[in-house]
Protein backbone atom coordinates (compact mmCIF):
# COMPACT_ATOMS: atom_id res chain seq x y z
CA UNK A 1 -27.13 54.87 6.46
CA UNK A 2 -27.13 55.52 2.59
CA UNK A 3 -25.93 59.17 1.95
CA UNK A 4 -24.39 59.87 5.69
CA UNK A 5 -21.25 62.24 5.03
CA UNK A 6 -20.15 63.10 8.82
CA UNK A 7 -17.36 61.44 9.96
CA UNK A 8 -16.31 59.67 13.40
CA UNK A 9 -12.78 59.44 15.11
CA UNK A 10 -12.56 55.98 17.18
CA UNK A 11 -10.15 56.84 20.04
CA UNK A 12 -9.08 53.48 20.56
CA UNK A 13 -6.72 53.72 24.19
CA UNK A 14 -3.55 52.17 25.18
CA UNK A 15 -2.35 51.37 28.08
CA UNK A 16 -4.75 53.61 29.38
CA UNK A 17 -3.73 57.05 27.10
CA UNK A 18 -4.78 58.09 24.00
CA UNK A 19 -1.74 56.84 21.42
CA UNK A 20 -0.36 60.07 19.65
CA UNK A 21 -1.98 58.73 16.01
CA UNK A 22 -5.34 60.09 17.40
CA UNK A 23 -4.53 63.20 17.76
CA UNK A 24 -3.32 62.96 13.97
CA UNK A 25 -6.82 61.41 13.13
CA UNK A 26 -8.42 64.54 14.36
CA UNK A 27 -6.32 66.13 11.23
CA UNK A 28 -7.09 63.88 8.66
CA UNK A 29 -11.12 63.66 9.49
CA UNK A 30 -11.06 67.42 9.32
CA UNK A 31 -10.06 66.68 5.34
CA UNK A 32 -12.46 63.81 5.03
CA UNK A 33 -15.20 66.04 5.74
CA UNK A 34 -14.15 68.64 4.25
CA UNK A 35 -14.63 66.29 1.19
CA UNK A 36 -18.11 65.38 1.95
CA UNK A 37 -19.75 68.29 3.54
CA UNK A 38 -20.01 66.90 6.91
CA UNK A 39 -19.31 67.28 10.86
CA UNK A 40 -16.61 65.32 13.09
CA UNK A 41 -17.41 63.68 15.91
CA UNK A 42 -15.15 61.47 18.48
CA UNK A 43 -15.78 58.21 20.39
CA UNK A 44 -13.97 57.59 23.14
CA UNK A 45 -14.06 54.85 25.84
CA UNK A 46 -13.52 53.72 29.32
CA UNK A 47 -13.34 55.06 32.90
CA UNK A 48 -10.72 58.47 31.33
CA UNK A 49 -13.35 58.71 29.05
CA UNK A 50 -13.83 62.29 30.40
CA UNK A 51 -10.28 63.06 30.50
CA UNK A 52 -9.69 61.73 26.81
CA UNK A 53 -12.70 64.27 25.69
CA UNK A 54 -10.98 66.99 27.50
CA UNK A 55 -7.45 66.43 25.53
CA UNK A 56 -9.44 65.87 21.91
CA UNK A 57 -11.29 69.50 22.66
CA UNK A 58 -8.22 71.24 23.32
CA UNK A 59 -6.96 69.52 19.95
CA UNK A 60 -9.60 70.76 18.33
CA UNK A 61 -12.57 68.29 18.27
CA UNK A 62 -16.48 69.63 18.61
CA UNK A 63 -17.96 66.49 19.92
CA UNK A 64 -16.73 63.89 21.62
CA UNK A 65 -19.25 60.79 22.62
CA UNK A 66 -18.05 58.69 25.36
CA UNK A 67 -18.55 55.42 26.77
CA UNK A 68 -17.69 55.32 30.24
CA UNK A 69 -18.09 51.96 31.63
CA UNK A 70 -15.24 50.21 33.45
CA UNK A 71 -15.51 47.19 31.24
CA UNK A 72 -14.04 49.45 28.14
CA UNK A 73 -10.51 49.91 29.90
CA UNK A 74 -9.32 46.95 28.36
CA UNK A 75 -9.75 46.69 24.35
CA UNK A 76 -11.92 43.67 23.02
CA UNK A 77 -12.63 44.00 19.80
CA UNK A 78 -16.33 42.36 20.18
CA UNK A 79 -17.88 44.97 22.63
CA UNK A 80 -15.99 48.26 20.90
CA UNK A 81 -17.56 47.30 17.57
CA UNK A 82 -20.69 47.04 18.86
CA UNK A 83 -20.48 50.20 20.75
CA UNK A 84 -18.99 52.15 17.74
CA UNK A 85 -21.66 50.69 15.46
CA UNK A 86 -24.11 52.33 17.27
CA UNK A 87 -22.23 56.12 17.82
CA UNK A 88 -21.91 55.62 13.80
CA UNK A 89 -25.73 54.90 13.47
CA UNK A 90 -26.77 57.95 16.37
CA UNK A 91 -24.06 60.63 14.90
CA UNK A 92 -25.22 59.58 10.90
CA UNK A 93 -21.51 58.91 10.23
CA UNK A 94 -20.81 57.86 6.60
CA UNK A 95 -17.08 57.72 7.41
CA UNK A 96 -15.09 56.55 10.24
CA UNK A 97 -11.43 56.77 10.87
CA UNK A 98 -9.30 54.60 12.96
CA UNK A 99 -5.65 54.46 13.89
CA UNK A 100 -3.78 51.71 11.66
CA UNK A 101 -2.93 49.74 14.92
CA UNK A 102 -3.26 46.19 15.93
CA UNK A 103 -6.69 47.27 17.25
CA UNK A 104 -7.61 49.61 14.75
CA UNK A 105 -7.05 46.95 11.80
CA UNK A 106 -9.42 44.09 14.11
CA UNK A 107 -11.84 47.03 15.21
CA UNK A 108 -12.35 47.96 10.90
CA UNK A 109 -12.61 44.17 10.17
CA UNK A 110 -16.19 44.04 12.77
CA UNK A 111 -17.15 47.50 11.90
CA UNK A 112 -16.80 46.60 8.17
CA UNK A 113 -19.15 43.74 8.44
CA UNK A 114 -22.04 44.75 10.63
CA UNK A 115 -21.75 48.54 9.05
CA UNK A 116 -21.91 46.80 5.68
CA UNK A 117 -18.86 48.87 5.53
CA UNK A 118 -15.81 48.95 2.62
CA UNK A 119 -12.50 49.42 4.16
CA UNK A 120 -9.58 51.09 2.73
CA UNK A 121 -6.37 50.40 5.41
CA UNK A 122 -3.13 51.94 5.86
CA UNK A 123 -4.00 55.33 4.38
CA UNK A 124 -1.64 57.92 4.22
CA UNK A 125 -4.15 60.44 2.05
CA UNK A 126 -7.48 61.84 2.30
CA UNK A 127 -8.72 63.43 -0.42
CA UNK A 128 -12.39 64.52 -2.58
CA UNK A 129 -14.81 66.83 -3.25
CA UNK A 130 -18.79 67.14 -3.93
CA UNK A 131 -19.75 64.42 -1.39
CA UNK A 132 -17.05 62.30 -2.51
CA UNK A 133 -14.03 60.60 -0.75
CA UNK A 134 -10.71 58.58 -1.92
CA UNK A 135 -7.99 57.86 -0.27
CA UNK A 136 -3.81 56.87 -1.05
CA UNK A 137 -1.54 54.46 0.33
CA UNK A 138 2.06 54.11 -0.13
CA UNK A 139 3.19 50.50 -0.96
CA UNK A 140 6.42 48.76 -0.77
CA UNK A 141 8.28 51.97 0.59
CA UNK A 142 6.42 54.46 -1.65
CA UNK A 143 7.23 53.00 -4.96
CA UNK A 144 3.47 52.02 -5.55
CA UNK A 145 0.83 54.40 -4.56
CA UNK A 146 -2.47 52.97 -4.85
CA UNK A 147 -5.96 55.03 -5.40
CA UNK A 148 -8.88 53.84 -3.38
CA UNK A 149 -12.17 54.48 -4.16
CA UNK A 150 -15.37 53.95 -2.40
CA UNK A 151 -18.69 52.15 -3.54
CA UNK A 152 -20.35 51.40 -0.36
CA UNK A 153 -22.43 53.93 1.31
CA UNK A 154 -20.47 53.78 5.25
CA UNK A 155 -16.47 54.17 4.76
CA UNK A 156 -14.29 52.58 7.16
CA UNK A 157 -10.29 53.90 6.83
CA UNK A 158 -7.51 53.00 9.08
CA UNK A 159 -4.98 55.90 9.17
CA UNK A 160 -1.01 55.26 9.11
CA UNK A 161 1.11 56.95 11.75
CA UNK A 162 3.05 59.68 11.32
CA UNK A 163 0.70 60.88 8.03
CA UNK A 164 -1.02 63.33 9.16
CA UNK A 165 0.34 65.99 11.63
CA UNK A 166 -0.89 65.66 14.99
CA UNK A 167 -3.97 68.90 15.82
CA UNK A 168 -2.04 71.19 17.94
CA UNK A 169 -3.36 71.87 21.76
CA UNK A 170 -5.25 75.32 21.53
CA UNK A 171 -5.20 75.87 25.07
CA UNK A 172 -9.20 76.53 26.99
CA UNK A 173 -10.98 74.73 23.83
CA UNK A 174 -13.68 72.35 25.15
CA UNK A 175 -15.69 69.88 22.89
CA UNK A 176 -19.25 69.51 23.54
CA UNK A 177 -19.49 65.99 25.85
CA UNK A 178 -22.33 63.41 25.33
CA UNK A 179 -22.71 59.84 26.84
CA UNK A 180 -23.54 56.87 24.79
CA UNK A 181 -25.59 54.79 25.88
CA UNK A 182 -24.87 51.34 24.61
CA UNK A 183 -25.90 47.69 26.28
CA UNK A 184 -23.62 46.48 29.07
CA UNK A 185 -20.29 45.19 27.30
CA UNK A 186 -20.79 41.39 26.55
CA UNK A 187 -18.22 39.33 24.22
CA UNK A 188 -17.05 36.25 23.84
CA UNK A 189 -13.60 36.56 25.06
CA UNK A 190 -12.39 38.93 28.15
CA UNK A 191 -8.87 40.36 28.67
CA UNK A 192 -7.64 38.56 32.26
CA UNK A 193 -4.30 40.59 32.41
CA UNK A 194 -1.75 42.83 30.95
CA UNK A 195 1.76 42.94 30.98
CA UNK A 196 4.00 45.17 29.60
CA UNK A 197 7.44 43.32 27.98
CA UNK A 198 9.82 46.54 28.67
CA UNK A 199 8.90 49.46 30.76
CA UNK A 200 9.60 52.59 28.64
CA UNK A 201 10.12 51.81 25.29
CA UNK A 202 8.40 54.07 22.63
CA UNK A 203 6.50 51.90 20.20
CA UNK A 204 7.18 52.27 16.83
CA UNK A 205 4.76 52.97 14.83
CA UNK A 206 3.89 56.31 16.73
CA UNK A 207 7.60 57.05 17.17
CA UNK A 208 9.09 60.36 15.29
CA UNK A 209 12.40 59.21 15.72
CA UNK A 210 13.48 55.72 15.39
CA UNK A 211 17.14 53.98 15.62
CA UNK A 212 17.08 50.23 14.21
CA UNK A 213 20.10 47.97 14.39
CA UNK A 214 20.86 45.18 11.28
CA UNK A 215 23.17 41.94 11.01
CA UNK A 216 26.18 44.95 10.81
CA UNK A 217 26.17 44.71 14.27
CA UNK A 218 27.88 41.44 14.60
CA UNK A 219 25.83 39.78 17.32
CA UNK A 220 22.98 40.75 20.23
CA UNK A 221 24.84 42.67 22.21
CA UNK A 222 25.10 45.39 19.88
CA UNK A 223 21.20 46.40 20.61
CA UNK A 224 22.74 47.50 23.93
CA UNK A 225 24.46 50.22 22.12
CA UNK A 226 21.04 50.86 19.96
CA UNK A 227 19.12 51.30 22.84
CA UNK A 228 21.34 53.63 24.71
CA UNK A 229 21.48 55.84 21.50
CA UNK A 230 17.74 55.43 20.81
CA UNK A 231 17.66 56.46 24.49
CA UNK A 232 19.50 59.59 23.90
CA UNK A 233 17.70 60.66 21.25
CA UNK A 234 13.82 59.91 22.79
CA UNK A 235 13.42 57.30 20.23
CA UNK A 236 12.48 53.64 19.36
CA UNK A 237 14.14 50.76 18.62
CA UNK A 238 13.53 49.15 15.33
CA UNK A 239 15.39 46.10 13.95
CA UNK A 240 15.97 44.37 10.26
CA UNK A 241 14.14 40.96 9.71
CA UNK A 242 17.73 39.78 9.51
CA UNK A 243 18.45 39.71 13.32
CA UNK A 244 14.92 39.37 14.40
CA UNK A 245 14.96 35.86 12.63
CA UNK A 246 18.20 35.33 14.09
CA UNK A 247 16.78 35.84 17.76
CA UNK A 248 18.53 38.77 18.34
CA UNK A 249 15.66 41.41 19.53
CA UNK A 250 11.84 40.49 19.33
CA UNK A 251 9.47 40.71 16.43
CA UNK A 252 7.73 43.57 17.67
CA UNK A 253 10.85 45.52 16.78
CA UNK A 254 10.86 44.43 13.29
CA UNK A 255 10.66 47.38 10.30
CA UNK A 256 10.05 45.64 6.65
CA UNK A 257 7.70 44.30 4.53
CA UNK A 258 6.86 41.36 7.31
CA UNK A 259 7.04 43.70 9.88
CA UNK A 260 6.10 47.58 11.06
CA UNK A 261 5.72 50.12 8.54
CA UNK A 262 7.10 53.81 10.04
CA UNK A 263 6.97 57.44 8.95
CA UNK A 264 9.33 58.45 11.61
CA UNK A 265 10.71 62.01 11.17
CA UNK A 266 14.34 61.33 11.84
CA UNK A 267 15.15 57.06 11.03
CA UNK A 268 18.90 56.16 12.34
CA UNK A 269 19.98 52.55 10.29
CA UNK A 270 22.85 51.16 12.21
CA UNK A 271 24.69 48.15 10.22
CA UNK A 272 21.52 48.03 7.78
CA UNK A 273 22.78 47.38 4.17
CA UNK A 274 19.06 48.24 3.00
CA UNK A 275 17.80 45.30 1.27
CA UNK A 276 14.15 45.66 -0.57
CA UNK A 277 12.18 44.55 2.44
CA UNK A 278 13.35 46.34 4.83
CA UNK A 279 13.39 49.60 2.86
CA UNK A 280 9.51 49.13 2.30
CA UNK A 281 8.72 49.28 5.67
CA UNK A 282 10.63 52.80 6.11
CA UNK A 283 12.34 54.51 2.93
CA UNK A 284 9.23 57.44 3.43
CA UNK A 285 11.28 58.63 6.54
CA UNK A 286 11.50 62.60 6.28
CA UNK A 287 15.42 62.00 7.05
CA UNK A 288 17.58 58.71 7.48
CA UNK A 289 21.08 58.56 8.74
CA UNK A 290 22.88 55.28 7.38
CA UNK A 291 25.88 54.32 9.39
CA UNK A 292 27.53 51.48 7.64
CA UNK A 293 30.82 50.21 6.79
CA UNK A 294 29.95 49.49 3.13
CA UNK A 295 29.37 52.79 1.39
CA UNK A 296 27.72 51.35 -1.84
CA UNK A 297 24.72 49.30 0.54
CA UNK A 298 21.13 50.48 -0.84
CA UNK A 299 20.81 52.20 2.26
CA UNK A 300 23.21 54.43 1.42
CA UNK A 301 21.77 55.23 -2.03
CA UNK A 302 18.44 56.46 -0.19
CA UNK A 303 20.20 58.14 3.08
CA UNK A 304 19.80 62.01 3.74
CA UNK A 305 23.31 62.09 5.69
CA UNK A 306 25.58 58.79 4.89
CA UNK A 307 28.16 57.90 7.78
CA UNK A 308 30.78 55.31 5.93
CA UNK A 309 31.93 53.77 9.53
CA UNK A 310 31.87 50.80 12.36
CA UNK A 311 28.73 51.32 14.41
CA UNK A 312 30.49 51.07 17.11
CA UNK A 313 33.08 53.77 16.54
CA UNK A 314 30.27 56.27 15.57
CA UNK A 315 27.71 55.78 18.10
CA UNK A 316 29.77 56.28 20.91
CA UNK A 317 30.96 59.70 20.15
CA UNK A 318 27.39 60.72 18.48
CA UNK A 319 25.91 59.41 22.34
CA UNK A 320 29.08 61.30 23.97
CA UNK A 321 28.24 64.69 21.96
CA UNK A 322 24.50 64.39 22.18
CA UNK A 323 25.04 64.14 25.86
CA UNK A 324 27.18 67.20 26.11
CA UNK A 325 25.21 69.71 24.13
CA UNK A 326 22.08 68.91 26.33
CA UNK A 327 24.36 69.67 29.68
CA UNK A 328 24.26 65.48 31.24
């Protein structure tokens, strides 16, 4: 595949959608080939197949391939690298772009080896020119930003959340549709069941807004009062390693250095003082609001609107006035 320069979108689903960070990748493969001269193409899989083409054509996407067999509803990592080695090989894809989720980071590692592929993860940049491609990513909370360059001919990145801005819907666009054909999905492993933890929580790391609680809020109980504001607002709950260590809420809620990095537009830090590993895992918020009874706490120092206060004072009348502007 020496010399290939078009790129491919893998439209990994969950939970039987497409996750809002491929509709982002449709944005940042647009750059990527307009850095090496190339066309974009989209993979999609299982039985909505069709209906995930549909919604990447009205985002803007020319060609979507698809791969509509049942046994792609459920993600194993085994059968969509095969299948996605072989869209790379039929479209002549020198570059392929994945969301920087749990699947997207196990789906590069396959595609890496039997593409003979290099892999640059958690990019937040796309950039090149003349055939060329490099990429950035921000390290511990933006204060590093590395350069990554490319030697091998096929380019694998995985795209951070909340990077790129999402392709907007332009209403009665329609890609052009092709099946793959690919051999009957065969792995080693097979997903048996799936069950959710908690009905209706946004994840994280395709959140925009995003309200974490820290040891400031004296014991569990206080993630009641998280989740109702988080609830208010349409947003996620996040958490410091603090009180995820101490049992208080479960990993998956973790932001830090050990746990989710966000770009969230709007990042609420309840009882957070801000210490250096959780601020790597979301100081590149667009705005934070620090609400905190200490006002010289690092969080403080990096806040867009400081709130020197008990949480649980201030969240109550922030719910209470949220509540009445929108009329509940």
């Amino acid at each position: 595949m020496a010399g290939e320069k078009n790129v491919l979108i893998v439209a990994v689903p969950q939970r039987g959608a497409l996750p809002p960070a491929v509709f982002e990748l449709i944005t940042a493969a647009k750059k990527a080939a307009a850095a090496t001269g190339g066309t974009v193409s989209a993979l999609v899989f299982g039985t909505k197949a069709a209906d995930f083409a549909k919604q990447l054509g009205e985002r803007g996407a020319e060609k979507v391939l698809t791969v509509s067999d049942a046994a792609y509803d459920s993600f194993v990592d085994e059968a969509y690298a095969a299948a996605t080695a072989a869209a790379a090989k039929q479209e002549a894809a020198g570059v392929l772009l994945l969301a920087a989720s749990v699947a997207g980071r196990s789906l590069a590692a396959r595609l890496s080896v039997l593409l003979k592929a290099g892999v640059a993860a958690e990019i937040c940049e796309i950039s090149g020119s003349g055939g060329a491609l490099s990429a950035k990513r921000y390290q511990y909370g933006g204060n590093i930003v590395a350069e990554v360059a490319f030697k091998s001919d096929v380019k694998i990145l995985t795209v951070q959340p909340m990077c790129f801005e999402a392709a907007p819907v332009e209403a009665g666009k329609a890609a052009q549709t092709t099946p793959l054909s690919v051999p009957a999905a065969s792995a080693g492993a097979q997903v048996a069941s799936f069950k959710a933890d908690e009905a209706g929580e946004i994840d994280l790391g395709a959140a925009e807004r995003i309200v974490s609680g820290g040891r400031g809020l004296g014991n569990a109980d206080g993630f009641k009062l998280i989740r109702e504001l988080a609830h208010t607002l349409g947003a996620a709950v996040g958490a410091s390693r603090a009180v995820v260590d101490a049992g208080w809420i479960a990993y998956r809620h973790q932001v830090g250095l050990t746990g989710r990095t966000v770009h969230p537009k709007l990042y609420v830090a309840c009882g957070i003082s801000g210490q250096i590993q959780h601020l790597a895992g979301m100081a590149s918020s667009a705005n934070i609001v620090a609400v905190n009874t200490d006002p010289a706490c690092p969080m403080m120092d990096i806040a867009t609107l400081g709130v020197v206060g008990d949480v649980y004072e201030v969240l109550p009348v922030v719910i209470s006035e949220i509540k009445k502007r929108r009329g509940a």
